[in-house]
N, C-alpha and C. Protein backbone atom coordinates (compact mmCIF):
# COMPACT_ATOMS: atom_id res chain seq x y z
N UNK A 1 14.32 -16.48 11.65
CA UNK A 1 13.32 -15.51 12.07
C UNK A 1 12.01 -16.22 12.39
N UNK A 2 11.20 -15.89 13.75
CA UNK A 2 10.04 -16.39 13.68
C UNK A 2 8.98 -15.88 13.23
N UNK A 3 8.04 -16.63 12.92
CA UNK A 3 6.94 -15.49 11.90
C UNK A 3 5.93 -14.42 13.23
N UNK A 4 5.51 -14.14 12.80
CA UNK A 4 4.44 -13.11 13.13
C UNK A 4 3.58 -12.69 12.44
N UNK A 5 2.49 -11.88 12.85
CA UNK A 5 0.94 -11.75 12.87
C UNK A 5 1.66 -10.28 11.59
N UNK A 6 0.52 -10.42 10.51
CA UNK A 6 0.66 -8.98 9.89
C UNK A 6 -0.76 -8.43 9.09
N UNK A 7 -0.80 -7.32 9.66
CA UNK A 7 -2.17 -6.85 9.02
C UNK A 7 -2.60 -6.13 8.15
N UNK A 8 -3.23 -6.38 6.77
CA UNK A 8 -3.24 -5.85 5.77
C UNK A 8 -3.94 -6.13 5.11
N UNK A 9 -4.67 -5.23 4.21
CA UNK A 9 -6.01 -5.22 3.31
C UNK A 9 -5.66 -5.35 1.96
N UNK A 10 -5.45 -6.49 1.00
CA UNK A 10 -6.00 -6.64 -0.27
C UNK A 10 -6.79 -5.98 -1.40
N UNK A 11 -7.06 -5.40 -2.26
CA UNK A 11 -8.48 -5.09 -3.10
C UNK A 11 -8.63 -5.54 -4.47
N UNK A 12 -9.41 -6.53 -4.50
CA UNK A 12 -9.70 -6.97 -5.49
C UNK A 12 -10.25 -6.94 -6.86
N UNK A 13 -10.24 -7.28 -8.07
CA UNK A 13 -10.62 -7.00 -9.06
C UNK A 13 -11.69 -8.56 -9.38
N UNK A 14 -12.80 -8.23 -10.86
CA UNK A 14 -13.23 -9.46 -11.35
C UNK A 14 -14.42 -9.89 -10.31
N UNK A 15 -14.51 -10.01 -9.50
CA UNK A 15 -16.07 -10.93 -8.58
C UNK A 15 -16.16 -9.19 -8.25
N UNK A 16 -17.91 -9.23 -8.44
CA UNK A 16 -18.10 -7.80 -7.71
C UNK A 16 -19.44 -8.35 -6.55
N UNK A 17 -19.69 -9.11 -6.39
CA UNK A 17 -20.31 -9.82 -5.01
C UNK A 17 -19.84 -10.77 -3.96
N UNK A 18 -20.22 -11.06 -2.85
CA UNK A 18 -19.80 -12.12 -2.18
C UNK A 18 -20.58 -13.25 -2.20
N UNK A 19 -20.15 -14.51 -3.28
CA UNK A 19 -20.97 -15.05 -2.93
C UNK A 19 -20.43 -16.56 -2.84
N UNK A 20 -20.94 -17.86 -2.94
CA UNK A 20 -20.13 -18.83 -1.44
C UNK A 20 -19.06 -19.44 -2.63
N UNK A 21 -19.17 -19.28 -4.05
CA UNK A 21 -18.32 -19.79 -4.93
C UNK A 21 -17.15 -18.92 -4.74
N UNK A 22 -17.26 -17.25 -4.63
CA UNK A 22 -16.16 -16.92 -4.06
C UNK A 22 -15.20 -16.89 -2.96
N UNK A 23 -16.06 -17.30 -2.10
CA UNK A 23 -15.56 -17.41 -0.60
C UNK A 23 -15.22 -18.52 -0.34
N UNK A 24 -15.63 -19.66 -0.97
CA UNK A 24 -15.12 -20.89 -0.95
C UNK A 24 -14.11 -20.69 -1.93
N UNK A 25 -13.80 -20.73 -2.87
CA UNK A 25 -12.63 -20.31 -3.64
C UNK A 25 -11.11 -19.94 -2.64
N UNK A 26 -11.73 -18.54 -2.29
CA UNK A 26 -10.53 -17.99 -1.62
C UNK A 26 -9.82 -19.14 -0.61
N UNK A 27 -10.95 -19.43 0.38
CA UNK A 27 -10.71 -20.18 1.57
C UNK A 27 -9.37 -21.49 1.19
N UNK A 28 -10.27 -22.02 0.10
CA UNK A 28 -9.81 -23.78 -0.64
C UNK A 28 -8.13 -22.91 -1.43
N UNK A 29 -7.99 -21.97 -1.54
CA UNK A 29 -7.06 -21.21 -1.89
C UNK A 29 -6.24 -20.73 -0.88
N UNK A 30 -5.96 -20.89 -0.15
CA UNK A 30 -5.14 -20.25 1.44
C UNK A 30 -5.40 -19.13 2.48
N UNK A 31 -6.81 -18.04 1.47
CA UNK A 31 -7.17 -17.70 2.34
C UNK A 31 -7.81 -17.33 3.36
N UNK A 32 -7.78 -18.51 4.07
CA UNK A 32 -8.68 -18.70 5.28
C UNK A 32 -8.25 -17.84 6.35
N UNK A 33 -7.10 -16.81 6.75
CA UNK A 33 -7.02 -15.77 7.39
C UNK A 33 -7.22 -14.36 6.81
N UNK A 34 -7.92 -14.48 6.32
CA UNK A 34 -8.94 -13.12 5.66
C UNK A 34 -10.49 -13.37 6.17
N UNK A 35 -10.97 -11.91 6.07
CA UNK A 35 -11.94 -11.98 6.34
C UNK A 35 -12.57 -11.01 4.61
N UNK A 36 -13.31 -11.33 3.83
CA UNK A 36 -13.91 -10.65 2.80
C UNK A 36 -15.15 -9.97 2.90
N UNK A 37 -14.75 -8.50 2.29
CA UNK A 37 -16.08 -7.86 2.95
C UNK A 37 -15.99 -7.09 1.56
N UNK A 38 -17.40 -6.51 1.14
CA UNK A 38 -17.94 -5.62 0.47
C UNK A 38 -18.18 -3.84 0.20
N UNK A 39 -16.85 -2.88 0.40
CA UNK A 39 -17.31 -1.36 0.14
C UNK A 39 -17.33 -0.91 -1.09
N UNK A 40 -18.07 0.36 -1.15
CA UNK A 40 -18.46 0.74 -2.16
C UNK A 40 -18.67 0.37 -3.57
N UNK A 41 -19.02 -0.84 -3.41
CA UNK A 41 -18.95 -2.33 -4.48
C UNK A 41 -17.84 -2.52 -4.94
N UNK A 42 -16.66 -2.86 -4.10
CA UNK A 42 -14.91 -3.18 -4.50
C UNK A 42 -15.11 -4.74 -3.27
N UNK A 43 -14.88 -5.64 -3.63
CA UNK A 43 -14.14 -6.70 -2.95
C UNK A 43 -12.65 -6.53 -2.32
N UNK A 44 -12.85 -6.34 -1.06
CA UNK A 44 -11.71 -6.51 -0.34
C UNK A 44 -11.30 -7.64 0.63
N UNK A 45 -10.19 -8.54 0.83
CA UNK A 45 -9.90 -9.15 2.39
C UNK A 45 -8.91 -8.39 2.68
N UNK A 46 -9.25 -8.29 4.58
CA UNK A 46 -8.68 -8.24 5.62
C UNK A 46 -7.91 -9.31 6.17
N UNK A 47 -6.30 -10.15 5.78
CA UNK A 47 -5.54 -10.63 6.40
C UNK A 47 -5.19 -10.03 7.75
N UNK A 48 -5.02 -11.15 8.65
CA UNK A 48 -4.14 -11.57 9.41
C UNK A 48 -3.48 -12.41 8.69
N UNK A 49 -2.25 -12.12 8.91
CA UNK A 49 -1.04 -13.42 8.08
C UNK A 49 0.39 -13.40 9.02
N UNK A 50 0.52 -15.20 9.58
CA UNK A 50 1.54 -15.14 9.52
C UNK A 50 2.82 -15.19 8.76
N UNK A 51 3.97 -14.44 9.12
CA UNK A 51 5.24 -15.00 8.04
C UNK A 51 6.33 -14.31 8.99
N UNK A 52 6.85 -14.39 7.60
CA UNK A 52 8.58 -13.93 8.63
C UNK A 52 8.94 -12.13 8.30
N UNK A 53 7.91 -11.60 7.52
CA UNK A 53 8.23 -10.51 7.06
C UNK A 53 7.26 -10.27 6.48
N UNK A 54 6.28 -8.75 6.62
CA UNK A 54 5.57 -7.91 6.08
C UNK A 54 5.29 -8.39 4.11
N UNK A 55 6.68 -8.51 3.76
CA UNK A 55 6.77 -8.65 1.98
C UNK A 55 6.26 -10.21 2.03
N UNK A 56 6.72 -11.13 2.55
CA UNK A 56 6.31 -12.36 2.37
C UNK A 56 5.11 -12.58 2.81
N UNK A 57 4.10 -12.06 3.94
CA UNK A 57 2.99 -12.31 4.14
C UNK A 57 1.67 -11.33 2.96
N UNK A 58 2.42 -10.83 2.13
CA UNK A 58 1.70 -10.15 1.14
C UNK A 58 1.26 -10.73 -0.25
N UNK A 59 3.06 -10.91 -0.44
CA UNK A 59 3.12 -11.85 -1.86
C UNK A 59 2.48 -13.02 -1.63
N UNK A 60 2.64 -13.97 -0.35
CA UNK A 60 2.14 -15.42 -0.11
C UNK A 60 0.45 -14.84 -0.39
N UNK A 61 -0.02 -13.95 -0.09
CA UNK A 61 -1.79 -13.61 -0.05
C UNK A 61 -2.21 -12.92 -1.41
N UNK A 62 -1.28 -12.40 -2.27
CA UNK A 62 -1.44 -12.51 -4.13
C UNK A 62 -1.33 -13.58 -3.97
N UNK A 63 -0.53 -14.28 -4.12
CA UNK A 63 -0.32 -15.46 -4.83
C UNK A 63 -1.83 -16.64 -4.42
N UNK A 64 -2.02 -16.63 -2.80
CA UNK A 64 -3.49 -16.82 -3.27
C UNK A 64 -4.40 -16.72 -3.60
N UNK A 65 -4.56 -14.97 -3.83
CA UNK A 65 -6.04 -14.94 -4.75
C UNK A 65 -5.83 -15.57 -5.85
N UNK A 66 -4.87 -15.24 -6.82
CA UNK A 66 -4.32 -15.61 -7.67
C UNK A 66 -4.73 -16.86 -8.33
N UNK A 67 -4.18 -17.93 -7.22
CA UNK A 67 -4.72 -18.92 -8.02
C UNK A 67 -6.21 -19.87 -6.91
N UNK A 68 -7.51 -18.99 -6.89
CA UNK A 68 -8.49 -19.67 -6.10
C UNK A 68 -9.11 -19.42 -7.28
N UNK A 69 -8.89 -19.22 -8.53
CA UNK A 69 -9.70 -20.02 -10.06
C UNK A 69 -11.10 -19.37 -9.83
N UNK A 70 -10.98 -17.67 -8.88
CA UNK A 70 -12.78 -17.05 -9.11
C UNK A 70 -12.63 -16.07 -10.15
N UNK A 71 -11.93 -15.81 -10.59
CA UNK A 71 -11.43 -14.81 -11.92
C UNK A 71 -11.25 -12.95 -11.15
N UNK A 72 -10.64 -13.51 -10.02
CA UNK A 72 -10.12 -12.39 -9.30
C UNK A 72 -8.95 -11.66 -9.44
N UNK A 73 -8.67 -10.81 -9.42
CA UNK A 73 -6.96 -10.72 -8.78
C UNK A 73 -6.65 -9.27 -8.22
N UNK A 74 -5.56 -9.02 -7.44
CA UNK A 74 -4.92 -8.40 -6.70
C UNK A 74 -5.32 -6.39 -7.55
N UNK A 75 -5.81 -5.81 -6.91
CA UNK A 75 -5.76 -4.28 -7.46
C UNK A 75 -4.81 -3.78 -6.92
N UNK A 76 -4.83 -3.96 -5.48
CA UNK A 76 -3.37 -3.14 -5.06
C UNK A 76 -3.78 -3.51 -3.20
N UNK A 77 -2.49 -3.32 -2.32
CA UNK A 77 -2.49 -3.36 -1.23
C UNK A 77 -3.59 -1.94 -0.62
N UNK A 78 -4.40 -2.21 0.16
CA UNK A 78 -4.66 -0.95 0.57
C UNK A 78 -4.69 -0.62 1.92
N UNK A 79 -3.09 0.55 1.34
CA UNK A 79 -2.27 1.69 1.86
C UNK A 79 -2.10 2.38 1.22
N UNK A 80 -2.34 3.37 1.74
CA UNK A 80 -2.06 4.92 -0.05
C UNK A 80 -1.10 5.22 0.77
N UNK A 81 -0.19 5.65 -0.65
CA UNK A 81 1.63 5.96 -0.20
C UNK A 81 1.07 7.92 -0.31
N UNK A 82 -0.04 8.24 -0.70
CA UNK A 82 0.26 9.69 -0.76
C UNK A 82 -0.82 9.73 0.86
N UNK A 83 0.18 11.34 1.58
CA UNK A 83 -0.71 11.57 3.02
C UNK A 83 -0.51 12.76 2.83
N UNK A 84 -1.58 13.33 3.82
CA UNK A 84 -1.39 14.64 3.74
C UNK A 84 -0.78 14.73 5.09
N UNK A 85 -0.84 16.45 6.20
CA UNK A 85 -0.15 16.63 7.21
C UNK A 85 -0.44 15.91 8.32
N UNK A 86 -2.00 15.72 8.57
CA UNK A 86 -2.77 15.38 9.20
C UNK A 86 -2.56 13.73 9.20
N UNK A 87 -2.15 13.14 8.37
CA UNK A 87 -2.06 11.58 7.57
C UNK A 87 -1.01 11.13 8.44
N UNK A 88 0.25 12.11 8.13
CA UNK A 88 1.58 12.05 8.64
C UNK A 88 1.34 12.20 10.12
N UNK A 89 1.17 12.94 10.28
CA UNK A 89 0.85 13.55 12.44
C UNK A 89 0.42 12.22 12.83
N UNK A 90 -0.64 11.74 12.46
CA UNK A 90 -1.12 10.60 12.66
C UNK A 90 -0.63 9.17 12.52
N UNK A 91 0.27 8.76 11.54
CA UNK A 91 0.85 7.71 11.17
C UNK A 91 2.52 7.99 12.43
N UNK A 92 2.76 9.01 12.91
CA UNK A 92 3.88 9.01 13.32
C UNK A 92 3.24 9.60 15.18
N UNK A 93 2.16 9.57 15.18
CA UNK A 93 1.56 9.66 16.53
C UNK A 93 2.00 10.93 16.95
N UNK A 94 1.80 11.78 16.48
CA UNK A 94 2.03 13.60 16.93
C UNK A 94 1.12 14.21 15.87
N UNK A 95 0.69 15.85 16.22
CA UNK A 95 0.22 16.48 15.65
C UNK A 95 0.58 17.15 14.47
N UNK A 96 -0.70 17.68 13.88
CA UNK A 96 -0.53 17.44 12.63
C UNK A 96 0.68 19.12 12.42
N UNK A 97 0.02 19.90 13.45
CA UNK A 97 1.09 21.60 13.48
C UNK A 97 2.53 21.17 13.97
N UNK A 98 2.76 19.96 14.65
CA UNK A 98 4.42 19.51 15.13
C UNK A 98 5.13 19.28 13.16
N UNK A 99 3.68 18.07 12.35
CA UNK A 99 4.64 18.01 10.91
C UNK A 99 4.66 18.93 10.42
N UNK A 100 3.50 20.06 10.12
CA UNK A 100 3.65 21.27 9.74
C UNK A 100 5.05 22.11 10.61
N UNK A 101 5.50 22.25 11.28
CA UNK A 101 6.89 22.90 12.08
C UNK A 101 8.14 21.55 10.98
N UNK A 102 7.91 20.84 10.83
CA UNK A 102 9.21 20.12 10.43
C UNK A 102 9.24 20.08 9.23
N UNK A 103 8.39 20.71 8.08
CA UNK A 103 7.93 20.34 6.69
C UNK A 103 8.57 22.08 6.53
N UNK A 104 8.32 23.40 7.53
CA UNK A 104 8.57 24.38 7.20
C UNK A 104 10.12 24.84 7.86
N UNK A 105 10.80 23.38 8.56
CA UNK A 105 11.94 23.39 9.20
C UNK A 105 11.65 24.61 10.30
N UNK A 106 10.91 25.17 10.90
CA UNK A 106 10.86 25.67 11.99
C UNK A 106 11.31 24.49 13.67
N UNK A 107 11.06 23.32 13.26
CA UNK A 107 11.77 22.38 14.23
C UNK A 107 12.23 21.23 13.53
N UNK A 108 12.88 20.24 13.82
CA UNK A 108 14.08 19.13 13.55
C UNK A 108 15.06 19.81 13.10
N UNK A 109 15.93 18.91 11.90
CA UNK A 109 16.94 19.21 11.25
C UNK A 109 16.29 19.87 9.84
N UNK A 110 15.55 20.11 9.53
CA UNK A 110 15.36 20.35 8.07
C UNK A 110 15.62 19.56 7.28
N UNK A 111 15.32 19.54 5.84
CA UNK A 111 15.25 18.76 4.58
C UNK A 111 14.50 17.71 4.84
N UNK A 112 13.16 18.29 5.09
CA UNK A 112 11.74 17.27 4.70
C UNK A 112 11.24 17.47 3.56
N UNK A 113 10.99 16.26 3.02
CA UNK A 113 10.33 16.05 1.58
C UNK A 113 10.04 16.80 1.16
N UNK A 114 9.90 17.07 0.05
CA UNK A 114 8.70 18.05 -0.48
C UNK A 114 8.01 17.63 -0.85
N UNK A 115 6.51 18.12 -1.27
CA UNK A 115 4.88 17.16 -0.86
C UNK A 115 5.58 16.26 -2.93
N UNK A 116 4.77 15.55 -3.12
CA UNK A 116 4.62 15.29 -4.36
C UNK A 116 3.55 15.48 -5.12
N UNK A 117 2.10 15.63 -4.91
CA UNK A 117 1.68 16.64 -5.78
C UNK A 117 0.49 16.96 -5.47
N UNK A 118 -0.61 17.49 -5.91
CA UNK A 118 -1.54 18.43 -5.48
C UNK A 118 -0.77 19.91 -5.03
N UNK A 119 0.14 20.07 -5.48
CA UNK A 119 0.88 21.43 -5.21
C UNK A 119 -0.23 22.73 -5.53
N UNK A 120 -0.48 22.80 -7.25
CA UNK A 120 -1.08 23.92 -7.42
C UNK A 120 -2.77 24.47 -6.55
N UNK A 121 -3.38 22.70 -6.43
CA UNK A 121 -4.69 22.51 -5.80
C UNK A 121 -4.43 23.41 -4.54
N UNK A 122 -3.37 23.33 -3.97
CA UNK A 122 -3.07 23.97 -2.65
C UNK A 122 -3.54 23.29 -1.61
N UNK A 123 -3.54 22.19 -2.10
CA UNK A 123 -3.81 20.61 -0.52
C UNK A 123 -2.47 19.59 -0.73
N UNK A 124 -1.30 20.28 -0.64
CA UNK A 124 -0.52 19.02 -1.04
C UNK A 124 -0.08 18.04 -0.65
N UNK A 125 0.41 16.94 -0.62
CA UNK A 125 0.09 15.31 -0.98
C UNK A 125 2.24 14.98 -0.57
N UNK A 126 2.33 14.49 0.44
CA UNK A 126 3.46 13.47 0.23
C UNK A 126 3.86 12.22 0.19
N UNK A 127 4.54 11.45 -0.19
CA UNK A 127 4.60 10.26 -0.63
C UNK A 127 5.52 9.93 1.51
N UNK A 128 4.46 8.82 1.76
CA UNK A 128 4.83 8.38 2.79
C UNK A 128 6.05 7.73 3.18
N UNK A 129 6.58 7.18 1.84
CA UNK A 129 8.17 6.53 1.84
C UNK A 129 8.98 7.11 1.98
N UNK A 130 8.87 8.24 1.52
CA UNK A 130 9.76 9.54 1.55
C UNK A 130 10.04 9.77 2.92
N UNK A 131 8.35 10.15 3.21
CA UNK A 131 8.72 11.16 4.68
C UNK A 131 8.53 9.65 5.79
N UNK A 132 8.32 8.99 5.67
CA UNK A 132 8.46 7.46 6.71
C UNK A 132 10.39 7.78 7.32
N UNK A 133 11.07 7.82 5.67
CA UNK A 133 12.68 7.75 5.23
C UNK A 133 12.86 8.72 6.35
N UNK A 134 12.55 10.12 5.79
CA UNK A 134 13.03 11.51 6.86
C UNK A 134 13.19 11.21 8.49
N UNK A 135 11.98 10.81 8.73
CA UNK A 135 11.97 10.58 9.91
C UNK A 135 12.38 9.35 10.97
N UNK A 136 12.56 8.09 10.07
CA UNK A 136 13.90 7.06 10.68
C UNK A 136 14.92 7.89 10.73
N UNK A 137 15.40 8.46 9.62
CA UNK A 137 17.15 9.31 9.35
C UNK A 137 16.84 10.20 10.28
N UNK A 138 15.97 10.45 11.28
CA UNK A 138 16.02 11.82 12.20
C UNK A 138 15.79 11.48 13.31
N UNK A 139 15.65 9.50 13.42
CA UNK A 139 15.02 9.37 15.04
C UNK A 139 13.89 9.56 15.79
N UNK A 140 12.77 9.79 14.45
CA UNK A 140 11.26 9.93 15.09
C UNK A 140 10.79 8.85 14.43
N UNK A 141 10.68 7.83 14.12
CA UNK A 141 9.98 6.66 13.84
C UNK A 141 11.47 5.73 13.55
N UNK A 142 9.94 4.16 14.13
CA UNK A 142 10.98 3.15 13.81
C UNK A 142 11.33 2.65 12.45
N UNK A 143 12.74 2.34 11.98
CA UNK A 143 12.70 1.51 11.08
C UNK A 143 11.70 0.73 10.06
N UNK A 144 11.37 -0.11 10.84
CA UNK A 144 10.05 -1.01 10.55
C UNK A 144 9.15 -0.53 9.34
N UNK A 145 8.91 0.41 10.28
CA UNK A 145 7.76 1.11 9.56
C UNK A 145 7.96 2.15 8.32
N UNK A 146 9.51 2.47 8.35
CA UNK A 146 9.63 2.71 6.68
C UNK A 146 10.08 1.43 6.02
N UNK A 147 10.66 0.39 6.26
CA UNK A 147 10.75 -0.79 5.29
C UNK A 147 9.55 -1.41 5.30
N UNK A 148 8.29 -1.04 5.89
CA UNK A 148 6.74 -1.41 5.54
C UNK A 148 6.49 -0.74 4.54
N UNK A 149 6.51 0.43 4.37
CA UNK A 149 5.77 1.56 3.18
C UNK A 149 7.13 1.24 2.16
N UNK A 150 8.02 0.81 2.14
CA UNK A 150 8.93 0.81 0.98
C UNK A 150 7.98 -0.87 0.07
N UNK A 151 7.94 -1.72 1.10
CA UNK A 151 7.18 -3.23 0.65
C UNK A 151 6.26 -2.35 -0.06
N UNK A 152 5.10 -1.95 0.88
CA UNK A 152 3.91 -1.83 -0.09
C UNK A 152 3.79 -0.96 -1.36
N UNK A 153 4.77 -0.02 -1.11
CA UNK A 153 5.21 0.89 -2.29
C UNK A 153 5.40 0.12 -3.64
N UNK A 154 6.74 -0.76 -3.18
CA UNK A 154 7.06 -1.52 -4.39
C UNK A 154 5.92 -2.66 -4.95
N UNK A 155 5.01 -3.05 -3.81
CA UNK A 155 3.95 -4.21 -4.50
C UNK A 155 3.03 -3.01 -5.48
N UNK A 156 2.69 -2.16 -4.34
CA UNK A 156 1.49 -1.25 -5.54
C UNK A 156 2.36 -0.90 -7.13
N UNK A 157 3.18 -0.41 -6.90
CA UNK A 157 3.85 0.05 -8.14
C UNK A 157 3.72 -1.10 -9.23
N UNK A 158 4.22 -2.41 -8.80
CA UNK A 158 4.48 -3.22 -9.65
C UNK A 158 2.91 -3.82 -10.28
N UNK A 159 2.40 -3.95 -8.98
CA UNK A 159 0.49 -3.86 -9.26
C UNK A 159 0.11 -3.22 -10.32
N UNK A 160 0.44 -1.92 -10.44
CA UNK A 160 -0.11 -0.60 -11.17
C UNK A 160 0.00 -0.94 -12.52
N UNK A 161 2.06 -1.23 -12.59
CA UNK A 161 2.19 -1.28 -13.67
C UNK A 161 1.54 -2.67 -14.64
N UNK A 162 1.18 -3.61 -14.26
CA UNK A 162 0.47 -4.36 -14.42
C UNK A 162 -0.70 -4.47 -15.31
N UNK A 163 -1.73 -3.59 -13.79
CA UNK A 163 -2.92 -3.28 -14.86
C UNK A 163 -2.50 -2.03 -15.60
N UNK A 164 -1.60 -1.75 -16.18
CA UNK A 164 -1.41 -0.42 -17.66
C UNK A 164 -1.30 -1.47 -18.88
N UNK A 165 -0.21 -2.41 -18.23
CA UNK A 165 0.31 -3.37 -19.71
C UNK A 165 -0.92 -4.04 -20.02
N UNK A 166 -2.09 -4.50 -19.25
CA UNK A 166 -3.41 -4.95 -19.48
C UNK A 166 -4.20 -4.18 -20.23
N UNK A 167 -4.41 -3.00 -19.74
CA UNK A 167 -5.16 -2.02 -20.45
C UNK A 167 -4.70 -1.50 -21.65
N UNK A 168 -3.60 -1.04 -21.87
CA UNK A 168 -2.94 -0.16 -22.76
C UNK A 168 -1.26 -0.78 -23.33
N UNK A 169 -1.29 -2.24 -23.94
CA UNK A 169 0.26 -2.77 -23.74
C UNK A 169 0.89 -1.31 -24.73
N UNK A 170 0.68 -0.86 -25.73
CA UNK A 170 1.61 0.21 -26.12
C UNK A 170 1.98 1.20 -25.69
N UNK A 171 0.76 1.88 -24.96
CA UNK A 171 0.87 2.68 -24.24
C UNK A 171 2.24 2.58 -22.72
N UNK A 172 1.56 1.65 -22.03
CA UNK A 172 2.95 0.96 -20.98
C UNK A 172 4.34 0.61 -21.80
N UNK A 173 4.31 -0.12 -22.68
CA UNK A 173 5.51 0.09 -23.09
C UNK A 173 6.15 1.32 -23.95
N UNK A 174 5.44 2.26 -24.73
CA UNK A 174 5.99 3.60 -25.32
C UNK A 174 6.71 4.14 -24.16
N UNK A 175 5.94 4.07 -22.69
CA UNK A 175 6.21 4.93 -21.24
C UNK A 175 7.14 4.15 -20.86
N UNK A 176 7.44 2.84 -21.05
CA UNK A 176 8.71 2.53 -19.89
C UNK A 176 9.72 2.41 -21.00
N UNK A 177 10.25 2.43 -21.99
CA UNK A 177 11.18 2.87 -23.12
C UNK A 177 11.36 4.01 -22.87
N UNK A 178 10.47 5.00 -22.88
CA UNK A 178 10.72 6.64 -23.13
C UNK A 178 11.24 7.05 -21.77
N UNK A 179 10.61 6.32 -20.53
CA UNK A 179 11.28 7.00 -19.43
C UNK A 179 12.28 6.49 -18.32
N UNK A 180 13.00 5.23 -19.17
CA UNK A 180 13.68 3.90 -19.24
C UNK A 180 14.52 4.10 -17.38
């Protein structure tokens, strides 16, 4: 496989400024195809990365914050796996009343996701892997792009679980015993 260009945002934990010990860090660390920028006081880079695959140009860019020795590390990829209708219309390049018609099976085949939560709020929320899934299995999006949201799914998750065993090790482990 030859590599290719992949684009994706990082968010960082630990440095809450930019300053040249961090940026030199990263750089002397691999990543020199990021660009690091500052919102709402969260440290983020913007990769470009080449590789041979979406998962490998991710893990290769943990693995260098990881070890550029600024007392950083990885919060999570940022892509939120929850969208709303409007999220979806948009991520699949149609309107947001075409997903609303396929969510109430008034058009496709039926058996679209059901949201995952904000149900009672009455704004509800679906998990993009899900409905990415629906819509390869139905011929409205490519492939690709649900084995993208399945990668980042599985990095955030494993991310998540991460910082719990950090914060709370009994807590994370009472929960992954009990819900094994």
């Amino acid at each position: 496989m030859n590599p290719q260009e992949f684009d994706f945002a990082l968010i960082l934990s630990g440095p809450t400024d930019i300053t040249s010990e961090v940026e030199d860090g990263l750089f002397e660390a691999g990543c020199d195809d990021a660009t690091l920028s500052l919102q709402y006081g969260v440290l983020y880079l913007e990769f470009s990365r080449s590789a041979v695959c979406l998962k490998a140009a991710i893990l290769s860019a943990i693995e260098d914050v990881r070890k550029a020795g600024i007392g950083a590390d990885v919060v999570r990829v940022d892509e939120c796996n929850f969208v709303t209708m409007a999220e979806i219309g948009r991520r699949m390049g149609r309107s947001r009343q075409l997903v609303h018609q396929y969510i109430t099976g008034q058009r496709g085949p039926g058996g679209f996701p059901a949201p995952a939560c904000n149900l009672t709020a009455g704004k509800p929320l679906w998990q993009w892997c899900a409905v990415s899934y629906w819509l390869v299995q139905n011929d409205l999006l490519r492939e690709e792009i649900w084995e993208q949201a399945r990668v980042v799914e599985a990095i955030n998750t494993k991310l998540e679980m991460d910082r719990q065993r950090q914060s709370d090790p009994t807590l994370a482990q009472e929960v992954m015993e009990r819900c094994g």
